[in-house]
C-alpha atoms as a PDB file:
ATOM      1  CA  UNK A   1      55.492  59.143  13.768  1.00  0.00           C
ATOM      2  CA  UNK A   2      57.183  57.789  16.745  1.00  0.00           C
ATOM      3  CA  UNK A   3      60.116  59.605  18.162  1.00  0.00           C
ATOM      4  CA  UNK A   4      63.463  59.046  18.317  1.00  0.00           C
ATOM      5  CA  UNK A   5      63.477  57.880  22.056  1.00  0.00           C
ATOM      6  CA  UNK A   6      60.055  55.745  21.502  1.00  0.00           C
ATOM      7  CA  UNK A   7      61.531  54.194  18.570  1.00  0.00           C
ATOM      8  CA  UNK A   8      64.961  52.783  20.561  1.00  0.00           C
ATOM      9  CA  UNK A   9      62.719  51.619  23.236  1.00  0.00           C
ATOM     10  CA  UNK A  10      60.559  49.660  21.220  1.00  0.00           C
ATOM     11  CA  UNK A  11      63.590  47.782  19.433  1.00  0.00           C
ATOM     12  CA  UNK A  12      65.445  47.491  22.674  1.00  0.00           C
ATOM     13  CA  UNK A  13      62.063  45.824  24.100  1.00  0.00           C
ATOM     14  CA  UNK A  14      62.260  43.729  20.719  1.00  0.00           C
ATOM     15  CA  UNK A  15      65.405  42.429  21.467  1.00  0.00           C
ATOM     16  CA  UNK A  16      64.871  41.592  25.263  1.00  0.00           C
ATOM     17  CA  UNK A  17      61.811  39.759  24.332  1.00  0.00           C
ATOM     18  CA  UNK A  18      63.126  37.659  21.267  1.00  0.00           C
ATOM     19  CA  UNK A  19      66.025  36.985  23.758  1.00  0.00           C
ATOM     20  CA  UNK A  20      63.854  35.847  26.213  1.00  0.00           C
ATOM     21  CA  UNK A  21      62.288  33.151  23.979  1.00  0.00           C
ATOM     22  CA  UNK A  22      65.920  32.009  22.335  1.00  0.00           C
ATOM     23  CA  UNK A  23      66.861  31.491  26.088  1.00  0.00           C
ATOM     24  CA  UNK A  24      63.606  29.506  27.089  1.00  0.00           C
ATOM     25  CA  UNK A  25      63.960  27.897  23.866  1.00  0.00           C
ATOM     26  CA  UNK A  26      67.546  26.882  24.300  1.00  0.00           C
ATOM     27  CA  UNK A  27      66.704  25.493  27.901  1.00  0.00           C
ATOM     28  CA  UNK A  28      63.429  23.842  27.142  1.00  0.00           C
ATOM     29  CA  UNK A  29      64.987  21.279  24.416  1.00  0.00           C
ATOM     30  CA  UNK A  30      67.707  19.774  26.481  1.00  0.00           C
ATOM     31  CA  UNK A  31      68.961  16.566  25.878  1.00  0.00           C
ATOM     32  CA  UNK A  32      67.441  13.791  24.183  1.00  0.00           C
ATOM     33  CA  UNK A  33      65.849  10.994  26.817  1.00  0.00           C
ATOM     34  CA  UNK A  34      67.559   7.874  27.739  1.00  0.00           C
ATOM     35  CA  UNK A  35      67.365   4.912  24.858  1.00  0.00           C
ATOM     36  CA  UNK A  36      65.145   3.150  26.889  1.00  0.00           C
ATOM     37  CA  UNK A  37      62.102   5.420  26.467  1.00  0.00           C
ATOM     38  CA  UNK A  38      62.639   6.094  22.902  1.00  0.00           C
ATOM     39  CA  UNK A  39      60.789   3.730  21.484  1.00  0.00           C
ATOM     40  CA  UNK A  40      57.617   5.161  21.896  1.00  0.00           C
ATOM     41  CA  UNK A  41      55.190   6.038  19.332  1.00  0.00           C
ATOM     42  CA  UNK A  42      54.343   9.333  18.035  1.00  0.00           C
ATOM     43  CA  UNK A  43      51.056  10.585  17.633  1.00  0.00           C
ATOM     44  CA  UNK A  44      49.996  14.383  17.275  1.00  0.00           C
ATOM     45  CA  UNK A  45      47.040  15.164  19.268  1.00  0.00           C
ATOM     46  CA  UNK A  46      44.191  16.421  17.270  1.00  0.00           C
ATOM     47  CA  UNK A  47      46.556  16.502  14.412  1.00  0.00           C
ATOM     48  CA  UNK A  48      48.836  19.257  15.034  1.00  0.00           C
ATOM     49  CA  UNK A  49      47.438  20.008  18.795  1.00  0.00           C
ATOM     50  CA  UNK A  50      45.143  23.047  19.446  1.00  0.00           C
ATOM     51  CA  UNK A  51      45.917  27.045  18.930  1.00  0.00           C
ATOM     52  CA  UNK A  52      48.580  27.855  21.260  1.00  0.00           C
ATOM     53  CA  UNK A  53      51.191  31.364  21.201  1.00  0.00           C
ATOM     54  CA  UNK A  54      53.876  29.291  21.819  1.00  0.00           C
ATOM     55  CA  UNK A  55      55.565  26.015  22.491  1.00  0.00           C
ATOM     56  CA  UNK A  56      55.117  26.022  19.583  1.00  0.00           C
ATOM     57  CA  UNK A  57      53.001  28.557  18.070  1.00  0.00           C
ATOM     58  CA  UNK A  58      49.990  26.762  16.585  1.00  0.00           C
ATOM     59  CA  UNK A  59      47.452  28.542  14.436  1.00  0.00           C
ATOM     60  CA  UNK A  60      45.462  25.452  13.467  1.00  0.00           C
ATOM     61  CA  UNK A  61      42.241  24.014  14.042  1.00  0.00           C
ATOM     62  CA  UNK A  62      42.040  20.505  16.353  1.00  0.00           C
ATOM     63  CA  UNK A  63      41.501  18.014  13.839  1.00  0.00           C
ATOM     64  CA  UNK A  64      41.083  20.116  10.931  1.00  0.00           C
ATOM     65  CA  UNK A  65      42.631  19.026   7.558  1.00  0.00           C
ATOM     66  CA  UNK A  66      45.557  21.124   7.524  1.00  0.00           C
ATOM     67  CA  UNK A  67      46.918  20.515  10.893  1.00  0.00           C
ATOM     68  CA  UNK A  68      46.933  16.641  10.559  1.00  0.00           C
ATOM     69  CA  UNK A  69      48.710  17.040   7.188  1.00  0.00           C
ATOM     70  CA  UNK A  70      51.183  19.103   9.510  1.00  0.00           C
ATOM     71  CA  UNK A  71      51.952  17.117  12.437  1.00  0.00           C
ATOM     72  CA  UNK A  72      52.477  14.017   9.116  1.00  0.00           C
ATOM     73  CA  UNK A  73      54.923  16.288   7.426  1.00  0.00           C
ATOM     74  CA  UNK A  74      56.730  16.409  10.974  1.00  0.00           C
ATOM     75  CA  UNK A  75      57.416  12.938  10.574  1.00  0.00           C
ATOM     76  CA  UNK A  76      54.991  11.405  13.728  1.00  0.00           C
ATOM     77  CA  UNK A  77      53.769   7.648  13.494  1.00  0.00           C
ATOM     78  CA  UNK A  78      50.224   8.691  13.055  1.00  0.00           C
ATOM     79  CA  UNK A  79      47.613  11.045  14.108  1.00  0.00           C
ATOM     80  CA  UNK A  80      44.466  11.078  16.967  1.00  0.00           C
ATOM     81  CA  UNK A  81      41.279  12.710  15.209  1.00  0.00           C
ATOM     82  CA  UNK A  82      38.225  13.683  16.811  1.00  0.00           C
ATOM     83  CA  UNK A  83      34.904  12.045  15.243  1.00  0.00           C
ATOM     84  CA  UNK A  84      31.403  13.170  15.954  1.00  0.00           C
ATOM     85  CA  UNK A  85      28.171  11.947  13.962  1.00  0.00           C
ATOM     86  CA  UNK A  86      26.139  14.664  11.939  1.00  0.00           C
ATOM     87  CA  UNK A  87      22.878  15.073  12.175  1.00  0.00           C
ATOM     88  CA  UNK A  88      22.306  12.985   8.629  1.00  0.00           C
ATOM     89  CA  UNK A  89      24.810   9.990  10.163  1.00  0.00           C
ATOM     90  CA  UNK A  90      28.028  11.437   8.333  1.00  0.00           C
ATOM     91  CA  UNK A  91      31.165  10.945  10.668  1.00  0.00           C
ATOM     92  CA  UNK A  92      33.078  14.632  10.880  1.00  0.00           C
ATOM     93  CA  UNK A  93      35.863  15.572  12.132  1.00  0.00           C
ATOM     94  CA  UNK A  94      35.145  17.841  15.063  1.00  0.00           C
ATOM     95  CA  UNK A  95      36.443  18.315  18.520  1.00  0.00           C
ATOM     96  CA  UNK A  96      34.583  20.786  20.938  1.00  0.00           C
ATOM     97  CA  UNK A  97      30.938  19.543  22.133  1.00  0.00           C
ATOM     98  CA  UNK A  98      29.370  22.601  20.029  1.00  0.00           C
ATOM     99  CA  UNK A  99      30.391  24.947  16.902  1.00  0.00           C
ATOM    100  CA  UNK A 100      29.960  28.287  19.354  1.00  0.00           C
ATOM    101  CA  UNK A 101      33.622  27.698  20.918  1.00  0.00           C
ATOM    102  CA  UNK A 102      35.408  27.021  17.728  1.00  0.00           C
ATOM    103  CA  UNK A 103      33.703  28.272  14.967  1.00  0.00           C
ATOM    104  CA  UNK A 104      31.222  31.164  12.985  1.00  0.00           C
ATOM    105  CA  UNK A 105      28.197  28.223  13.603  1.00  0.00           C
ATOM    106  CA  UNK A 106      26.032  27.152  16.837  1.00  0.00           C
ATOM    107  CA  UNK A 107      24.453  23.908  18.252  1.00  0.00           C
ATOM    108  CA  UNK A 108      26.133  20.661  18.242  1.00  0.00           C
ATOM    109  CA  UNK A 109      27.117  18.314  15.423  1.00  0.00           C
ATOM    110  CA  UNK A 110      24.337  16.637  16.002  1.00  0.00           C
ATOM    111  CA  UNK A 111      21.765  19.081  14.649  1.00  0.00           C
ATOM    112  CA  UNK A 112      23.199  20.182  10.766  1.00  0.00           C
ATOM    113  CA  UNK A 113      24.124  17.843   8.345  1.00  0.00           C
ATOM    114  CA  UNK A 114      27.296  17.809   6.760  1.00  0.00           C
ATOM    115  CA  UNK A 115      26.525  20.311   4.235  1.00  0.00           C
ATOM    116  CA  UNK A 116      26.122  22.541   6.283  1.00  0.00           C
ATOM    117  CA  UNK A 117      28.758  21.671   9.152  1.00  0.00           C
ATOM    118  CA  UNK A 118      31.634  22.078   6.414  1.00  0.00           C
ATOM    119  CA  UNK A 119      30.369  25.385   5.253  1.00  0.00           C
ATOM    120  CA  UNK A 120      31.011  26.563   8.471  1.00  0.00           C
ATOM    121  CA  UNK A 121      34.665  28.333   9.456  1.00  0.00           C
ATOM    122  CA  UNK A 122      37.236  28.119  12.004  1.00  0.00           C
ATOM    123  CA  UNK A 123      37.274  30.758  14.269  1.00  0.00           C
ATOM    124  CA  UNK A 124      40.706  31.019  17.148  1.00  0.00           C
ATOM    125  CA  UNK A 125      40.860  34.782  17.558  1.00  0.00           C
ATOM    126  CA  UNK A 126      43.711  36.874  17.080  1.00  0.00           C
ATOM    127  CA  UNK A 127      46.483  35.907  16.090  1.00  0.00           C
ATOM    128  CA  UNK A 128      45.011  32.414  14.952  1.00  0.00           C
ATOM    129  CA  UNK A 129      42.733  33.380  11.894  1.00  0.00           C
ATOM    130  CA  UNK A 130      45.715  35.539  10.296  1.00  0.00           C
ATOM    131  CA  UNK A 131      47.200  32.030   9.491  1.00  0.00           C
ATOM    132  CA  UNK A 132      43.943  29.727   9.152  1.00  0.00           C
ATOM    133  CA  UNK A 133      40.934  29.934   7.037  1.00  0.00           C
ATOM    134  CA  UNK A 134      39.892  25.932   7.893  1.00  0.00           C
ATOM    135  CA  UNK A 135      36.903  24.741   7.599  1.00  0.00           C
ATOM    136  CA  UNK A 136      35.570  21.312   9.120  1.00  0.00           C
ATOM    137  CA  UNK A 137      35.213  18.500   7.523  1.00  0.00           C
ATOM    138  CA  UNK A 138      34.254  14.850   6.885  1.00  0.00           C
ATOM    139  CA  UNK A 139      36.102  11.694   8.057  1.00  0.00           C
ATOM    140  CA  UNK A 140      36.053  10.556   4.054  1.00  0.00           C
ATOM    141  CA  UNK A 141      37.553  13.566   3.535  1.00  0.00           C
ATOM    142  CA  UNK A 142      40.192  12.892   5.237  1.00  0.00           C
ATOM    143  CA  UNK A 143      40.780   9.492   4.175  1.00  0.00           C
ATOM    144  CA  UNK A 144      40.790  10.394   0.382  1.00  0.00           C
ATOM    145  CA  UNK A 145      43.533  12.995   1.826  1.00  0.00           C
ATOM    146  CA  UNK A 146      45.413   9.556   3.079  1.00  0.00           C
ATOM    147  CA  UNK A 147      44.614   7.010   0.270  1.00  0.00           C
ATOM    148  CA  UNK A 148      46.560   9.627  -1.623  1.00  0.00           C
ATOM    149  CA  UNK A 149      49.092  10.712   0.961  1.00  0.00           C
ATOM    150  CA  UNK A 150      49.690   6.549   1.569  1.00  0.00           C
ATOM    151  CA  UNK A 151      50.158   6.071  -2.833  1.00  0.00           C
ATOM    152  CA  UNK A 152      53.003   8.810  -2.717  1.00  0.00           C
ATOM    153  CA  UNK A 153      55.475   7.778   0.581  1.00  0.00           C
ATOM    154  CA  UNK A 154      54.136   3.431   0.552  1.00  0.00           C
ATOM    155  CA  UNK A 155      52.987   4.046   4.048  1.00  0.00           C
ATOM    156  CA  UNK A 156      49.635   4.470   5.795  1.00  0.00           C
ATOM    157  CA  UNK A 157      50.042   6.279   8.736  1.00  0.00           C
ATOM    158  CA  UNK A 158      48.193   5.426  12.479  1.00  0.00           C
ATOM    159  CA  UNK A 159      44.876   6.786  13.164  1.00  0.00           C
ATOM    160  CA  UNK A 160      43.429   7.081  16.370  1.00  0.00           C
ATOM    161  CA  UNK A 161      39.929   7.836  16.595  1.00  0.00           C
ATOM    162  CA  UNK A 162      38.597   9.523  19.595  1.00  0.00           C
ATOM    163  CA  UNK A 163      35.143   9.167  19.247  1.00  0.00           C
ATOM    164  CA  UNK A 164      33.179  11.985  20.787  1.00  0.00           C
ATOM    165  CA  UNK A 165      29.395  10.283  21.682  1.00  0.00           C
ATOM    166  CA  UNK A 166      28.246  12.402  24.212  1.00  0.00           C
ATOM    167  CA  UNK A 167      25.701  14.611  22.603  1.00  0.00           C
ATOM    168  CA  UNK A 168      25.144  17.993  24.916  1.00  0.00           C
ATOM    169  CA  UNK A 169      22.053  18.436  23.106  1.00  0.00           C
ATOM    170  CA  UNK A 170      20.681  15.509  23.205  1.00  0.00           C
ATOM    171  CA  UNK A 171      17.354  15.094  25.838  1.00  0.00           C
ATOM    172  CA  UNK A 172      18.497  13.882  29.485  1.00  0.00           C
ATOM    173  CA  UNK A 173      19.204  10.015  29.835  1.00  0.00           C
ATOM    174  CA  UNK A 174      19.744  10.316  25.918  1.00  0.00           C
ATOM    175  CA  UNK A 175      23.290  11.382  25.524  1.00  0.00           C
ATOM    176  CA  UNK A 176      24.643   8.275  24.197  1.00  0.00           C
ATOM    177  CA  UNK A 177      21.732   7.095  22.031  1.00  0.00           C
ATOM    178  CA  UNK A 178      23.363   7.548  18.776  1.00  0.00           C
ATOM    179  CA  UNK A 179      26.435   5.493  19.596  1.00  0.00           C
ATOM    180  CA  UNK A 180      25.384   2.663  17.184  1.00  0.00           C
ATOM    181  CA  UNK A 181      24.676   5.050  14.819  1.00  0.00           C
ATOM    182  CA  UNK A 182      28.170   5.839  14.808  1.00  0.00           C
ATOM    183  CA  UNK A 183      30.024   2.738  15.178  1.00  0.00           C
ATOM    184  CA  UNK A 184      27.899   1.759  11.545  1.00  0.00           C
ATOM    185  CA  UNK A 185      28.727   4.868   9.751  1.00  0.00           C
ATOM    186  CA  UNK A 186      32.195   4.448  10.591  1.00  0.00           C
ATOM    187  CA  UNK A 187      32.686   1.021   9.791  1.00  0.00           C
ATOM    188  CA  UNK A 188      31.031   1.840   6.405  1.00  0.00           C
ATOM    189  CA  UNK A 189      33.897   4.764   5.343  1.00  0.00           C
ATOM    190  CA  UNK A 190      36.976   2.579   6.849  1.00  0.00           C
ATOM    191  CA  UNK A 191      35.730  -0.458   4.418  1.00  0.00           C
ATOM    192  CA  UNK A 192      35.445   2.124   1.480  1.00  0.00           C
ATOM    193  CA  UNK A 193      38.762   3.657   1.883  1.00  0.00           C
ATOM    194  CA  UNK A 194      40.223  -0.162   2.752  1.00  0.00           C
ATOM    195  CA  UNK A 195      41.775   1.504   5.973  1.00  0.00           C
ATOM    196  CA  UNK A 196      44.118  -1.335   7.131  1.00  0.00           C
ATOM    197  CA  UNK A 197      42.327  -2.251  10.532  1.00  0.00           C
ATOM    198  CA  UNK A 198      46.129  -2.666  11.898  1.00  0.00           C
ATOM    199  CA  UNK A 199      46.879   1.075  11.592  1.00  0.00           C
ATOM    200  CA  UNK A 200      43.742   1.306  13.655  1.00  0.00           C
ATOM    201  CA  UNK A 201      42.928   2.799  17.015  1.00  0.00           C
ATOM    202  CA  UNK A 202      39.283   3.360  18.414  1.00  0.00           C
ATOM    203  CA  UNK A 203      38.922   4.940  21.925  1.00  0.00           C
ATOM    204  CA  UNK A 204      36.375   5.506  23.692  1.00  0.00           C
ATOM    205  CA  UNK A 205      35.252   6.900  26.725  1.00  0.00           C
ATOM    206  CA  UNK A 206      31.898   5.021  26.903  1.00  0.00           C
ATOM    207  CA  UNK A 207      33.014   1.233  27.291  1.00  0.00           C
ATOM    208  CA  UNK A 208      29.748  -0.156  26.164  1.00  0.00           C
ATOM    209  CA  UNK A 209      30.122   1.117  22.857  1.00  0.00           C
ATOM    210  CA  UNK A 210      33.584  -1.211  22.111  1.00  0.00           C
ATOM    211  CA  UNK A 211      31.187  -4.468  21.845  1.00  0.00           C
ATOM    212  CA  UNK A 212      29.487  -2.462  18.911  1.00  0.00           C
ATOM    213  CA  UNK A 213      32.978  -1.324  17.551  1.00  0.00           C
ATOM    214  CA  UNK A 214      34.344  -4.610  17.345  1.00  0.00           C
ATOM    215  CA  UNK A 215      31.248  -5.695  15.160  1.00  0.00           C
ATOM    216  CA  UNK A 216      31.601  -2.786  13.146  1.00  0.00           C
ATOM    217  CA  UNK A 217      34.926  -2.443  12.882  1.00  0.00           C
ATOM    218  CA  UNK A 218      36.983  -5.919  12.767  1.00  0.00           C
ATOM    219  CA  UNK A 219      40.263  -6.382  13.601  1.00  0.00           C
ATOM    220  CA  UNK A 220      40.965  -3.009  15.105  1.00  0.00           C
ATOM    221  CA  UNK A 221      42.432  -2.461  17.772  1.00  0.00           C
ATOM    222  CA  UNK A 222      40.043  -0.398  21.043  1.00  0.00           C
ATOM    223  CA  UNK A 223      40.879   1.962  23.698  1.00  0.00           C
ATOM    224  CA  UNK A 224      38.894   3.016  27.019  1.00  0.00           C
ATOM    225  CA  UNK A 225      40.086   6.517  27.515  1.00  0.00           C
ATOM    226  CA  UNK A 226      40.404   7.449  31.268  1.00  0.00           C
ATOM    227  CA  UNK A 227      40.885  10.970  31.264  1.00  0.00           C
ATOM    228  CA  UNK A 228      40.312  11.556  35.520  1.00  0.00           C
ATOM    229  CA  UNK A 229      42.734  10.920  37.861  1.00  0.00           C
ATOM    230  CA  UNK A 230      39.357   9.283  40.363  1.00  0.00           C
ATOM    231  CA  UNK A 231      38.374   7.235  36.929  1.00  0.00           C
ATOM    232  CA  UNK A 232      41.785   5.187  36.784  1.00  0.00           C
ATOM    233  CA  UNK A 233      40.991   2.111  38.508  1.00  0.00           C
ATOM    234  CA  UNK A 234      37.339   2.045  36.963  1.00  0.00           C
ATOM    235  CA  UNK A 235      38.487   2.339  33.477  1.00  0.00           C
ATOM    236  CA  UNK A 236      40.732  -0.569  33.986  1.00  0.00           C
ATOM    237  CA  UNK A 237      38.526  -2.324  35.072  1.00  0.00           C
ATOM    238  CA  UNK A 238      36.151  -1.825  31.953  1.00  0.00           C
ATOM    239  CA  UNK A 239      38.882  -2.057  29.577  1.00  0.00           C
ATOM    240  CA  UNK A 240      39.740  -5.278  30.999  1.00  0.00           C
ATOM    241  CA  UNK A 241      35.908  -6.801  30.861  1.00  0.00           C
ATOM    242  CA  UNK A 242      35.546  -5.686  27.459  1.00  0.00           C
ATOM    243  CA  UNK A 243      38.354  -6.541  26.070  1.00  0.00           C
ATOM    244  CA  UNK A 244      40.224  -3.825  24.994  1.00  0.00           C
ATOM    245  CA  UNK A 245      43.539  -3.895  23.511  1.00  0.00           C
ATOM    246  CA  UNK A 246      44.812  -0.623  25.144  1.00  0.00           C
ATOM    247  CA  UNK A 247      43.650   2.380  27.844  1.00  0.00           C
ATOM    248  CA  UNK A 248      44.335   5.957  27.058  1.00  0.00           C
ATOM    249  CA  UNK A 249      45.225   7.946  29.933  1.00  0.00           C
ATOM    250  CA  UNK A 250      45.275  11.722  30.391  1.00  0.00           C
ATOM    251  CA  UNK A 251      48.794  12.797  30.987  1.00  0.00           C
ATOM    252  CA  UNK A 252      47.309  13.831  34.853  1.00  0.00           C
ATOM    253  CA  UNK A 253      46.372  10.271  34.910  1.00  0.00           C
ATOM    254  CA  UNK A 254      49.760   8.223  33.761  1.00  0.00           C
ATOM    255  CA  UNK A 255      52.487   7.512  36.446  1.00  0.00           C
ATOM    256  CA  UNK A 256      54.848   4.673  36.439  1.00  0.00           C
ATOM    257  CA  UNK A 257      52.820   2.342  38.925  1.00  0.00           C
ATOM    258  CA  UNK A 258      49.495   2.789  36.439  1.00  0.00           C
ATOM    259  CA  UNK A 259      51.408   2.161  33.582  1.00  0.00           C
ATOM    260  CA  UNK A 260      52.741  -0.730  34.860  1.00  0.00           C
ATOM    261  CA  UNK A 261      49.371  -1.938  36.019  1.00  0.00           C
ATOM    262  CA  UNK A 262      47.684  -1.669  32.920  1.00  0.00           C
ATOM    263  CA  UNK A 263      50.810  -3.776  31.223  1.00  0.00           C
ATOM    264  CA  UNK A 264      50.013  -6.232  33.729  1.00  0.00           C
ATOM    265  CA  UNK A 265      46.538  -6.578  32.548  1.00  0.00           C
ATOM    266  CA  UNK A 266      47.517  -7.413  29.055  1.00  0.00           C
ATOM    267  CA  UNK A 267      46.933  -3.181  27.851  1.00  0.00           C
ATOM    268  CA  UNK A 268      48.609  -1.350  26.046  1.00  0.00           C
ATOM    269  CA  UNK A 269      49.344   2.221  27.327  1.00  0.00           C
ATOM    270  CA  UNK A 270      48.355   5.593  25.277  1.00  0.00           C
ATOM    271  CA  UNK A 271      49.019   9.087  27.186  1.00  0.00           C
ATOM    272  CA  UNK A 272      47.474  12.569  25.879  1.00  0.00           C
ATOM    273  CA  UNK A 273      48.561  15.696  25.855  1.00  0.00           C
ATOM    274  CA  UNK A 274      52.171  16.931  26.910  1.00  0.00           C
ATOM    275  CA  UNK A 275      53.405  20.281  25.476  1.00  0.00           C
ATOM    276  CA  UNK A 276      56.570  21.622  27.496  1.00  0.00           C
ATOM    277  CA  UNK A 277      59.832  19.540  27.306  1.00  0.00           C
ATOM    278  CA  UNK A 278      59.273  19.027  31.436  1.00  0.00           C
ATOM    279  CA  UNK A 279      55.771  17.237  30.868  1.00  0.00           C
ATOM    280  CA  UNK A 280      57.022  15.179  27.989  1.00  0.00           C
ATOM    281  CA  UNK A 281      59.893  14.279  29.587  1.00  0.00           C
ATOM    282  CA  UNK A 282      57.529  12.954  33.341  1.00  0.00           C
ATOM    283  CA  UNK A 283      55.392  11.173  30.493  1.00  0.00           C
ATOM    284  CA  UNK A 284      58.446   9.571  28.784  1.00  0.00           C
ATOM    285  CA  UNK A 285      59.394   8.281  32.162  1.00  0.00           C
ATOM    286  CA  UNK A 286      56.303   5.990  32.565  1.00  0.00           C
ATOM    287  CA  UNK A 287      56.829   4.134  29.962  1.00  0.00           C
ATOM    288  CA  UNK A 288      54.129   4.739  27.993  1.00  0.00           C
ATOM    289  CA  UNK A 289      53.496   2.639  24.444  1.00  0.00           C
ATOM    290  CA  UNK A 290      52.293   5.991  22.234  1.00  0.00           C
ATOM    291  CA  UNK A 291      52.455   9.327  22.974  1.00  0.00           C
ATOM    292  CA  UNK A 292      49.216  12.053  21.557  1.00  0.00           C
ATOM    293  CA  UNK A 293      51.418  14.924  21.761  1.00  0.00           C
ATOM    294  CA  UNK A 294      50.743  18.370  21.462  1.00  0.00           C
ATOM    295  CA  UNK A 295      54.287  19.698  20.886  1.00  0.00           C
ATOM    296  CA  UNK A 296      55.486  16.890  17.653  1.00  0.00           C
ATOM    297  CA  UNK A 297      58.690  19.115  17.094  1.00  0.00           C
ATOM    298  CA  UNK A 298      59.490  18.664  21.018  1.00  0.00           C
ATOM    299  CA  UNK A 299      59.071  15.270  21.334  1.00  0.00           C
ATOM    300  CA  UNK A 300      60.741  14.264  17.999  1.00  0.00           C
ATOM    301  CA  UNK A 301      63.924  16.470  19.157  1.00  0.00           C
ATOM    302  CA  UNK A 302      63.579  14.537  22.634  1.00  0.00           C
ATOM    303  CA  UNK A 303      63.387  11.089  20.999  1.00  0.00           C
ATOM    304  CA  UNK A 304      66.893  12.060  18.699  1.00  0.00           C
ATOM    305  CA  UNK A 305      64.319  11.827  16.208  1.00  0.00           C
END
């Protein structure tokens, strides 16, 4: 048993350590931002964001089912998901380039089929897997987990795909070669579910896939994400010859002059990421169009919300 002395220690440490986070707490919400950047639109990255201790403490999966019904309960717009193609042409939801980083499996999500990709299980780490027990799954899963969510509240919410195409076990040269693979398989589930194209976003970081989107997927609205500060003016410039609707810039990438610049070309402006109120707040102050936040509660308490 610990001792007397021991024992007051460790609740005096307790207490200066709970203290420590009221205080950083109490200084990190502030006030709310001016009116003028409140109109923004709310997005949770990867549903909920990605495991994080704090600001705020996230024991959920990228992407997984639970955390996108999360960041919905916390009242954002819509959600970004992560979509990858199995190896039998089933669209998952998956965000790391292999199952080693993030979960009990190996490979990429190009090599199992689904079967066996949502057999697999989540794996953060301490304290993570106290709280979670997710286990990937299918883009139809998640819009039966919609259709349902949409018939109770009368409102579909915003999804915003991030395609993931680059295969890191695919042959040299061959990274990309399944792209039209997945533009078809996708446009296939969005017409079963009767996903309203306008609650649509499609981004990707390989322009020459939007042509095959487009087909695939009518009357949604595509991204070029541009997530290098060097890639900026290059994106642009694809975004602009294929005929986006929108760029999605890393929140490294967005400052007031780029925003502005893509508004000038006729694009609408995305920004990722953004947990602390500090990096919200620089974000807020370009002007962006939607935000894929990883702090919801932060933002929301920024926005008066």
């Amino acid at each position: 048993m610990l001792s007397k002395t021991k024992k007051q220690s460790w609740i005096l440490g307790l207490i200066v350590v709970l203290s420590l986070i009221v205080a950083w707490w109490w200084l990190s919400v502030g006030e709310e931002v001016p009116p003028a950047q409140r109109q923004v639109v709310v997005v949770g990255h990867a549903g909920s964001g990605f495991f994080t201790p704090i600001n705020p403490f996230n024991p959920l999966p990228p992407s997984s089912l639970r955390g996108i019904e999360h960041a919905l309960d916390q009242g954002v717009d819509g959600v970004e998901i992560d979509v990858q193609l199995s190896q039998d042409s089933v669209p998952m939801l998956y965000h790391d380039p292999r199952f080693d980083t993030m979960t009990d499996g190996h490979g990429c999500v190009s090599e199992l089929p689904a079967a066996a990709i949502t057999a697999l299980h989540y794996r953060g780490g301490w304290p993570y897997d106290w709280f979670q027990h997710e286990q990937p799954a299918t883009f139809e899963a998640l819009l039966r987990q919609l259709q349902g969510r949409a018939r109770r509240t009368g409102r579909y919410p915003l999804l915003h795909l991030d395609l993931h195409e680059y295969d890191a076990c695919a042959p040299e040269g061959q990274q990309y070669r399944r792209s039209p693979m997945l533009a078809r398989a996708l446009g296939r589930v969005l017409r079963r579910y009767r996903v309203p194209p306008k609650r649509l976003l499609i981004l990707t970081d390989h322009p020459q896939t939007l042509p095959l989107l487009r087909a695939a997927v009518p009357g949604a609205q595509l991204a070029v994400e541009i997530a290098k500060d060097d890639d900026f003016t290059a994106g642009l410039q694809a975004a602009r010859q294929q005929q986006a609707q929108a760029v999605v810039l890393h929140k490294d990438v967005i400052t007031p002059a780029r925003s502005a610049q893509a508004r000038a070309a006729g694009l609408m402006v995305v920004v990722f990421g953004g947990r602390s109120a500090a990096s919200i707040r620089r974000i807020l102050a370009c002007h962006p169009d939607a935000m894929e936040v990883d702090n919801v509660p932060q933002l929301l308490t920024l926005l008066g919300r």
